[in-house]
N, C-alpha and C. Protein backbone atom coordinates (compact mmCIF):
# COMPACT_ATOMS: atom_id res chain seq x y z
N UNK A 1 0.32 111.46 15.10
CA UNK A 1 -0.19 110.79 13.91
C UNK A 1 -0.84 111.81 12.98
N UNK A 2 -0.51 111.69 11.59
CA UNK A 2 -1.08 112.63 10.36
C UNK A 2 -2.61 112.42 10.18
N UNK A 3 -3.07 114.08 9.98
CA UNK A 3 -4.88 113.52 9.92
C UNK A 3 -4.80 112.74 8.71
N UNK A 4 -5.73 111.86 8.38
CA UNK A 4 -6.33 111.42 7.03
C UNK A 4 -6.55 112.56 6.02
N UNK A 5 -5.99 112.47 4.44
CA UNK A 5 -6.16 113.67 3.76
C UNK A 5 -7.61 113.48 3.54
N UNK A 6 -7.85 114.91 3.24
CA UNK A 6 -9.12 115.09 2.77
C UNK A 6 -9.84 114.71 1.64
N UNK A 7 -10.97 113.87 1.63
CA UNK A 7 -11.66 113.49 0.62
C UNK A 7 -11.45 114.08 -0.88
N UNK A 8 -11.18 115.48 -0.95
CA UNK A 8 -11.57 115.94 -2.18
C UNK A 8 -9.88 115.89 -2.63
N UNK A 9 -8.57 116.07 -2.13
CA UNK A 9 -7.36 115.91 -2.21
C UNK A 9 -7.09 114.56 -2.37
N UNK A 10 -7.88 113.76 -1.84
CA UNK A 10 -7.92 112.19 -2.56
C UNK A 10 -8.58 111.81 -3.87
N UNK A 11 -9.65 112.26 -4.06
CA UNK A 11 -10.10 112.18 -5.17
C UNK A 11 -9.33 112.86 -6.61
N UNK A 12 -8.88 114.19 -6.02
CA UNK A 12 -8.05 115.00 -7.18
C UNK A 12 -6.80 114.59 -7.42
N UNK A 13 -6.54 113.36 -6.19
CA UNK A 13 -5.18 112.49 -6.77
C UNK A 13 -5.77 111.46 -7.57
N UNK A 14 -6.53 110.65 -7.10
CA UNK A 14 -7.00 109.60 -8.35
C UNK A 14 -7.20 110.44 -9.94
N UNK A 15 -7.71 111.58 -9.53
CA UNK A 15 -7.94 111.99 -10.66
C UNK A 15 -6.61 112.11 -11.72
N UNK A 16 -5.59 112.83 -10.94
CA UNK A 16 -4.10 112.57 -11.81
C UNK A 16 -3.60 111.67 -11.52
N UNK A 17 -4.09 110.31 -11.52
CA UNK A 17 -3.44 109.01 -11.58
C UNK A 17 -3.67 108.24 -12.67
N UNK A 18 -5.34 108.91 -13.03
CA UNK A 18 -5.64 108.31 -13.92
C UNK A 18 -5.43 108.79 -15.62
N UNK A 19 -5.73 109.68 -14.95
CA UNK A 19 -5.19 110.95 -16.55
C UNK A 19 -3.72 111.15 -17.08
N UNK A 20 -2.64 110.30 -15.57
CA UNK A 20 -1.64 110.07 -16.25
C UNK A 20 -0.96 108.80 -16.71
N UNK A 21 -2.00 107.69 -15.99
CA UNK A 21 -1.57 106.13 -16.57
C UNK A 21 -2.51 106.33 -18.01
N UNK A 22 -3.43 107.19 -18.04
CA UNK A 22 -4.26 106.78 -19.36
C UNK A 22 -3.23 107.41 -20.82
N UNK A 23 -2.46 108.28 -20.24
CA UNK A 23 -1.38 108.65 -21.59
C UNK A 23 -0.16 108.34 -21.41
N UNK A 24 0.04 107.07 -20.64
CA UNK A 24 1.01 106.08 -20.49
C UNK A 24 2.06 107.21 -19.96
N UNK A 25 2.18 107.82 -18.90
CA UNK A 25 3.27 108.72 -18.80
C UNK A 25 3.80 108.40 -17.19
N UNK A 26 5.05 108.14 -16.74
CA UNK A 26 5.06 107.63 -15.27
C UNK A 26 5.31 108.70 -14.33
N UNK A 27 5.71 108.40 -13.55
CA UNK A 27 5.60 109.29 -12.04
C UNK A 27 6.40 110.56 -12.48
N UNK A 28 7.37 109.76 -12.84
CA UNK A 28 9.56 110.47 -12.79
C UNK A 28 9.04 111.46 -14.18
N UNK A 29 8.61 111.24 -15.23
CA UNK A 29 8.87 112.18 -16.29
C UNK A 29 7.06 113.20 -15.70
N UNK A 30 6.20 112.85 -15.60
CA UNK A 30 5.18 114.24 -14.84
C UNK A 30 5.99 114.90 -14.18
N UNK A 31 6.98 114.30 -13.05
CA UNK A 31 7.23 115.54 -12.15
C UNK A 31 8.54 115.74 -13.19
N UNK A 32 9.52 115.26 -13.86
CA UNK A 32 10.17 115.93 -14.28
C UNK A 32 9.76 117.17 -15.14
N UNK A 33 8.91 117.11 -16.09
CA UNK A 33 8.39 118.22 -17.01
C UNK A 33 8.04 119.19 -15.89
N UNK A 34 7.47 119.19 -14.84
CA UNK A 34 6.81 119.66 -13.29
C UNK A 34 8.03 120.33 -12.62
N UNK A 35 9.02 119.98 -12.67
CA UNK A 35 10.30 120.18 -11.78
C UNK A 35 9.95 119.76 -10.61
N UNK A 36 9.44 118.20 -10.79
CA UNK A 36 9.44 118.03 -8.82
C UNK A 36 9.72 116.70 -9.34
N UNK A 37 9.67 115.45 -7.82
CA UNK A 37 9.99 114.46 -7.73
C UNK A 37 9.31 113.34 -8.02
N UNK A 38 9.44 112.21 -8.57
CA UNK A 38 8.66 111.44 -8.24
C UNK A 38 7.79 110.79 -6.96
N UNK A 39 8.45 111.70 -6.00
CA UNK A 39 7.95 111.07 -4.67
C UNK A 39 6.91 112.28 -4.67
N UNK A 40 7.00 113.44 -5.23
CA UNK A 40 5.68 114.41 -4.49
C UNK A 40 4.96 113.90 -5.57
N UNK A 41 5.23 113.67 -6.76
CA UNK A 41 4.14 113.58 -7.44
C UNK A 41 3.36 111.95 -6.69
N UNK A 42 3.95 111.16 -6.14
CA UNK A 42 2.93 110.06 -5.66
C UNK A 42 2.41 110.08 -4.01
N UNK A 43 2.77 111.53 -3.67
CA UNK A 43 2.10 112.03 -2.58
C UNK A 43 0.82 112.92 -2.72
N UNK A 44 0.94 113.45 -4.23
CA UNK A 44 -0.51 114.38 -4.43
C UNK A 44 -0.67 113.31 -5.36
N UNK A 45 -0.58 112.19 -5.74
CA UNK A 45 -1.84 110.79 -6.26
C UNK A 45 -2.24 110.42 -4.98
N UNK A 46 -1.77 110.45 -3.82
CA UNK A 46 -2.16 109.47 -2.51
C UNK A 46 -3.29 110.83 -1.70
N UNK A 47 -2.93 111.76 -1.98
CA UNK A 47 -3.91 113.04 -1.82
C UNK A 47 -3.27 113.33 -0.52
N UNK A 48 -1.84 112.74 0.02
CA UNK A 48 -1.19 113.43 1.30
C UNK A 48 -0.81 114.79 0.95
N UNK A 49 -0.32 115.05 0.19
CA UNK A 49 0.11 116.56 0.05
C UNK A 49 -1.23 116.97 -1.20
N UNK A 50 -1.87 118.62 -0.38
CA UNK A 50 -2.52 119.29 -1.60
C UNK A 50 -2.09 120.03 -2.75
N UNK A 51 -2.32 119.84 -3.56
CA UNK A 51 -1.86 120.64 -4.81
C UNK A 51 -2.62 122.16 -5.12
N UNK A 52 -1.58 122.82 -5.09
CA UNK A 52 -2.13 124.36 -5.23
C UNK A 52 -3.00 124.37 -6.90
N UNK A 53 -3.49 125.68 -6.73
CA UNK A 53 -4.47 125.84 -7.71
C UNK A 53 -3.36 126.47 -9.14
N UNK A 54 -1.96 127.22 -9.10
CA UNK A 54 -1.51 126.98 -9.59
C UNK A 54 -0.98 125.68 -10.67
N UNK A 55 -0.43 125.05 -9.28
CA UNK A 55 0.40 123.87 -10.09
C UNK A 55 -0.72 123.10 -10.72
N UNK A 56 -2.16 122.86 -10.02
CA UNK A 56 -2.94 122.23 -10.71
C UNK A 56 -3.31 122.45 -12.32
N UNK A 57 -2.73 123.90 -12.53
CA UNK A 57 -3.04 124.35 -13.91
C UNK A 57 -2.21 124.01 -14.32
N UNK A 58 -1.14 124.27 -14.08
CA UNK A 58 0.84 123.41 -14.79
C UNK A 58 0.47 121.92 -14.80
N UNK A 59 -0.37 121.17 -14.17
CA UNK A 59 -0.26 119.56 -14.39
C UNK A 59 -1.32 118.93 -15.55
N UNK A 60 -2.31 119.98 -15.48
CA UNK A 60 -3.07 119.77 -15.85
C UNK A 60 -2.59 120.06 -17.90
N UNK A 61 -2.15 121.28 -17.79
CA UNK A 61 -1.24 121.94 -19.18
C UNK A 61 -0.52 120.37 -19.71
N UNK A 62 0.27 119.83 -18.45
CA UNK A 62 1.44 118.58 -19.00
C UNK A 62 0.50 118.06 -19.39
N UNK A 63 -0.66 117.36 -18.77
CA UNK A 63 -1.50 115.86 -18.93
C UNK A 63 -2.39 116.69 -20.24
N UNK A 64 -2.99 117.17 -20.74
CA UNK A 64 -3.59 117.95 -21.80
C UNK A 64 -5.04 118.19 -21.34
N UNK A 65 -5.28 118.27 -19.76
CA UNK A 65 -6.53 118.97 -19.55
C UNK A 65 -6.76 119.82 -18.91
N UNK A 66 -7.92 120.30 -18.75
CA UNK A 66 -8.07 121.59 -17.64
C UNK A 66 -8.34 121.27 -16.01
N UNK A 67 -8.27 121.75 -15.67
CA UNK A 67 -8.10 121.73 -14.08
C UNK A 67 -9.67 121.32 -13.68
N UNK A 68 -10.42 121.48 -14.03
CA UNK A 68 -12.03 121.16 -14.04
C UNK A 68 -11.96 119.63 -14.39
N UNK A 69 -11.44 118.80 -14.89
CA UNK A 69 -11.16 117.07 -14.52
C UNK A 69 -10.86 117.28 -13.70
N UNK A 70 -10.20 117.53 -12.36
CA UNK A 70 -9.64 116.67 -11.41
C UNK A 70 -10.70 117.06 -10.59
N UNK A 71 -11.82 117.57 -10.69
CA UNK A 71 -13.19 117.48 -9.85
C UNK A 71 -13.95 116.90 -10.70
N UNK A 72 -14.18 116.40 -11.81
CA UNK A 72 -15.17 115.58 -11.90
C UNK A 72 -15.62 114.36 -11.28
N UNK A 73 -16.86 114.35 -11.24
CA UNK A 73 -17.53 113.56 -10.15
C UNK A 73 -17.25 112.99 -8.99
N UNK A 74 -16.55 114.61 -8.32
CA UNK A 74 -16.29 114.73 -7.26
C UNK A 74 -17.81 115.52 -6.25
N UNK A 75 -18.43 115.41 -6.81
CA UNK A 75 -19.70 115.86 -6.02
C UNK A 75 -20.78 114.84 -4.90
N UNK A 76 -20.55 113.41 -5.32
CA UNK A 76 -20.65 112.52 -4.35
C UNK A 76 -19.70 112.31 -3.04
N UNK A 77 -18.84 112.82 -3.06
CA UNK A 77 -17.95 112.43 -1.84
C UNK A 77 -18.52 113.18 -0.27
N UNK A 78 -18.00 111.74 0.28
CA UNK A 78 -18.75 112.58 1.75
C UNK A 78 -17.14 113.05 2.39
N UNK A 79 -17.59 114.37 2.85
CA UNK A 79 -16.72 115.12 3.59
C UNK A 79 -16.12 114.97 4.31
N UNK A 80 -16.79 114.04 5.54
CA UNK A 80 -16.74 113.94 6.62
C UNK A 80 -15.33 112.73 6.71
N UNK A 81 -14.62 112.36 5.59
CA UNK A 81 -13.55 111.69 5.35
C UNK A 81 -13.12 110.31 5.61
N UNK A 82 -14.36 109.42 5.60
CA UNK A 82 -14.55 107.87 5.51
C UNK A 82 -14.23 107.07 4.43
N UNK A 83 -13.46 108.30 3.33
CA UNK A 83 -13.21 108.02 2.18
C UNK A 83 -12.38 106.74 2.20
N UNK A 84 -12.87 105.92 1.25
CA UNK A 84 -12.15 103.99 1.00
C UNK A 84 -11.21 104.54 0.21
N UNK A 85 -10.03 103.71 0.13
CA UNK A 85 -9.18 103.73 -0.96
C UNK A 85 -9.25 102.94 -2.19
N UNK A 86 -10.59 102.65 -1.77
CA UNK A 86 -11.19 101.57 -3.20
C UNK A 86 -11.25 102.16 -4.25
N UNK A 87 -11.23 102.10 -5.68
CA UNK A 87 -11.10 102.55 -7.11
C UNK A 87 -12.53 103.05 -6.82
N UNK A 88 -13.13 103.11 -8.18
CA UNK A 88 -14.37 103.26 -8.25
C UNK A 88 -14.59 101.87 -9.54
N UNK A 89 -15.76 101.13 -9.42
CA UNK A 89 -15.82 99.90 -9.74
C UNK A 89 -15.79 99.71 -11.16
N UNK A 90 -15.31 99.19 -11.71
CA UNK A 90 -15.03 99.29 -13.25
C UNK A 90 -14.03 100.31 -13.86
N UNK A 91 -13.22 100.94 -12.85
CA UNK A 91 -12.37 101.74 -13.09
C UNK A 91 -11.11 101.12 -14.08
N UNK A 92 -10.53 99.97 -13.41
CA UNK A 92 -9.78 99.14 -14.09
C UNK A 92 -9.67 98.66 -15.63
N UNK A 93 -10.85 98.01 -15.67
CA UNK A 93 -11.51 98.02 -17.13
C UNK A 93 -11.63 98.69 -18.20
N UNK A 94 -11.88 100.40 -17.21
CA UNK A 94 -12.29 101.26 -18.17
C UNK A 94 -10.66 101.60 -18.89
N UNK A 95 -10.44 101.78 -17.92
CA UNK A 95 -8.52 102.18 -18.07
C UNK A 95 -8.17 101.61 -19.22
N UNK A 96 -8.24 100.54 -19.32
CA UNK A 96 -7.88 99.31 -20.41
C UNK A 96 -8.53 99.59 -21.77
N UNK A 97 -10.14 99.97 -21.43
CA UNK A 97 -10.80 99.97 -22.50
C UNK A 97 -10.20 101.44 -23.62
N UNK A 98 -9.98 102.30 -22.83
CA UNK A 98 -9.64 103.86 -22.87
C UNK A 98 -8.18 103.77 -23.42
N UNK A 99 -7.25 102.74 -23.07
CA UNK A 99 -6.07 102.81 -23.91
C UNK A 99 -6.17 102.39 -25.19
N UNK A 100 -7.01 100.37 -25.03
CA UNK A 100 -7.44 100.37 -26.62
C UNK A 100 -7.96 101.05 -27.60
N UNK A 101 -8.88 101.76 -26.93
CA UNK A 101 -9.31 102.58 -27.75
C UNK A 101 -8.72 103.56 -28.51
N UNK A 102 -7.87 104.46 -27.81
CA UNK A 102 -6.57 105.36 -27.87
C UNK A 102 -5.94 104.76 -29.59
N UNK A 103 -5.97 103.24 -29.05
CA UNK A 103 -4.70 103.15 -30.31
C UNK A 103 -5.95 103.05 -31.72
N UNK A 104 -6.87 103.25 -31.45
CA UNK A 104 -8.25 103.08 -32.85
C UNK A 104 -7.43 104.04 -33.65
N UNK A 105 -6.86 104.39 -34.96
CA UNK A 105 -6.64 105.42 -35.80
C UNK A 105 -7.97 105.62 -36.60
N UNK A 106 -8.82 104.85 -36.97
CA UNK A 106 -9.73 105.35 -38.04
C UNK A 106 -11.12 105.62 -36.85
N UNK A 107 -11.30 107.06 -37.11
CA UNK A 107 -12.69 107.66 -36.96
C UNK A 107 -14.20 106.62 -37.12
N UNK A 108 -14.08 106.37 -38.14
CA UNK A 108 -15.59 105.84 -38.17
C UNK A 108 -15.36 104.19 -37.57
N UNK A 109 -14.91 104.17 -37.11
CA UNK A 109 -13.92 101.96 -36.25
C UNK A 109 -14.12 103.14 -34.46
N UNK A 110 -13.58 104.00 -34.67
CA UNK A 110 -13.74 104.56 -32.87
C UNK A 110 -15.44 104.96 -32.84
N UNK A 111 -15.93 105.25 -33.76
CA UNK A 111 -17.76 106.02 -33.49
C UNK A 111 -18.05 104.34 -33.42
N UNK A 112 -17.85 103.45 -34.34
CA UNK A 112 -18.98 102.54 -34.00
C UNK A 112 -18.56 101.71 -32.77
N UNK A 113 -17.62 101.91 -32.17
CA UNK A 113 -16.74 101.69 -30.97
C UNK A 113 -17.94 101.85 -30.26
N UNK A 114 -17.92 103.20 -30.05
CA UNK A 114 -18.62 104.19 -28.95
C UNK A 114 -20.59 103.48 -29.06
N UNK A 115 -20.72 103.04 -30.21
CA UNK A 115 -22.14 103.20 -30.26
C UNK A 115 -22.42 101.62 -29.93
N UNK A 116 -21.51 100.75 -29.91
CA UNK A 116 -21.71 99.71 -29.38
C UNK A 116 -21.82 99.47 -28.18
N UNK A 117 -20.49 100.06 -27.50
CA UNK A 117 -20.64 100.25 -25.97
C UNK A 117 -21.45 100.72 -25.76
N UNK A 118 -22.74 102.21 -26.32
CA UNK A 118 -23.59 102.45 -25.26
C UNK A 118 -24.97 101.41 -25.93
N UNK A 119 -24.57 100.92 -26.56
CA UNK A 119 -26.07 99.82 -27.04
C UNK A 119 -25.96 99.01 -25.77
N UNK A 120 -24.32 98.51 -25.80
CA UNK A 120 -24.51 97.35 -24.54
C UNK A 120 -24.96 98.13 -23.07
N UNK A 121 -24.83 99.01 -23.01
CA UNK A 121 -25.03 99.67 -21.32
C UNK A 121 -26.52 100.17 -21.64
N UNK A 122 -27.12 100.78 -22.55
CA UNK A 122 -28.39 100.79 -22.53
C UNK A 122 -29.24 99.75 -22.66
N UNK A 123 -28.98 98.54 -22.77
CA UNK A 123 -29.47 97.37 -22.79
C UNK A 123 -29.73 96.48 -21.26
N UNK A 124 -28.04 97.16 -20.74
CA UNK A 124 -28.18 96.60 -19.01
C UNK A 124 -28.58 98.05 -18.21
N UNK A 125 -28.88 98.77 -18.72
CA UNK A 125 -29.84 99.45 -17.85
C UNK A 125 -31.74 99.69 -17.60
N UNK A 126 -31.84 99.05 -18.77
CA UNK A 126 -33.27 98.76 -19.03
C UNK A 126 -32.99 97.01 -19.29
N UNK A 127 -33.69 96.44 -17.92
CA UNK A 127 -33.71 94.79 -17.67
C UNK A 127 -34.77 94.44 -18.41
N UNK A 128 -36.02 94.70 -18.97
CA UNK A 128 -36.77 94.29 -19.94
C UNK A 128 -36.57 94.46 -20.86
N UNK A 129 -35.98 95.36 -21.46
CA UNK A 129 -35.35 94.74 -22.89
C UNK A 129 -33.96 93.79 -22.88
N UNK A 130 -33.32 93.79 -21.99
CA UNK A 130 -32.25 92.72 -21.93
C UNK A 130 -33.17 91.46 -22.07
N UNK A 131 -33.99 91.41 -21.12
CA UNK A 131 -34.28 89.76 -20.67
C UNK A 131 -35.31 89.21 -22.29
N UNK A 132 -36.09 90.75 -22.89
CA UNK A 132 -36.61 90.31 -24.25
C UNK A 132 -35.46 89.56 -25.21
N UNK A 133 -34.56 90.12 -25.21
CA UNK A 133 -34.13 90.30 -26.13
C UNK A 133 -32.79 89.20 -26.15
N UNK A 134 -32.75 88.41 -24.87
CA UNK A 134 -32.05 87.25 -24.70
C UNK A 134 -32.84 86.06 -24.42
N UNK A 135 -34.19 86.37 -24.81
CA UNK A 135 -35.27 85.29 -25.34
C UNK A 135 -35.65 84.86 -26.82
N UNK A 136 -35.00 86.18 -27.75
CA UNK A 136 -34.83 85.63 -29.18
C UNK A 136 -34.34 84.49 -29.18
């Protein structure tokens, strides 16, 4: 039986799962531009196979980022490889929110985008001004 991949090879697959559903691009054309398959490319999303530090720079070049996303907020993970295959919570949402947004063409319609969303999250992160302020 295959060990369980490693936490951080799982995470650096979510990470190109998400960076490539977020620019609507599927399995078959990443690895085609890649010269590989659609099946390896959904073996390094599943984090069974690791991706060299090379190719990570070639995937990263296709998807338009640097290799430093596919560790972000990868610093919580425990090592020890109890890793869930659960999303991370609001992941879904965000996905969604991150494409609509995508299609915003006018600049100042995407800023007040942005400044709404963090009004609403700074509002549910401080519960006394929520609960004031849903007593108006």
């Amino acid at each position: 039986m295959a060990a369980h991949p490693h936490p951080i090879d799982e995470h650096v697959g979510r990470r190109l799962r998400l960076r490539r559903t977020l620019i609507g691009m599927s399995q078959e054309e990443l690895g085609k531009q890649l010269g590989l398959t659609f099946q390896q490319i959904q073996k390094y999303e599943k984090g069974a196979n690791r991706i060299s530090a090379s190719r990570l720079v070639e995937i990263g070049r296709v998807l338009g980022v640097t290799p430093v996303f596919f560790f972000e907020d990868a610093e919580g993970l425990e090592l020890e490889s109890d890793a869930s295959e659960a999303e991370t919570p609001g992941a879904a949402e965000g996905l969604q929110l991150n494409r609509a947004f995508n299609q915003i063409k006018d600049r100042q319609v995407r800023r007040a985008v942005i400044e709404f969303v963090r009004s609403i999250a700074d509002t549910q992160s401080m519960p006394d001004v929520a609960e004031r302020q849903a007593r108006r």
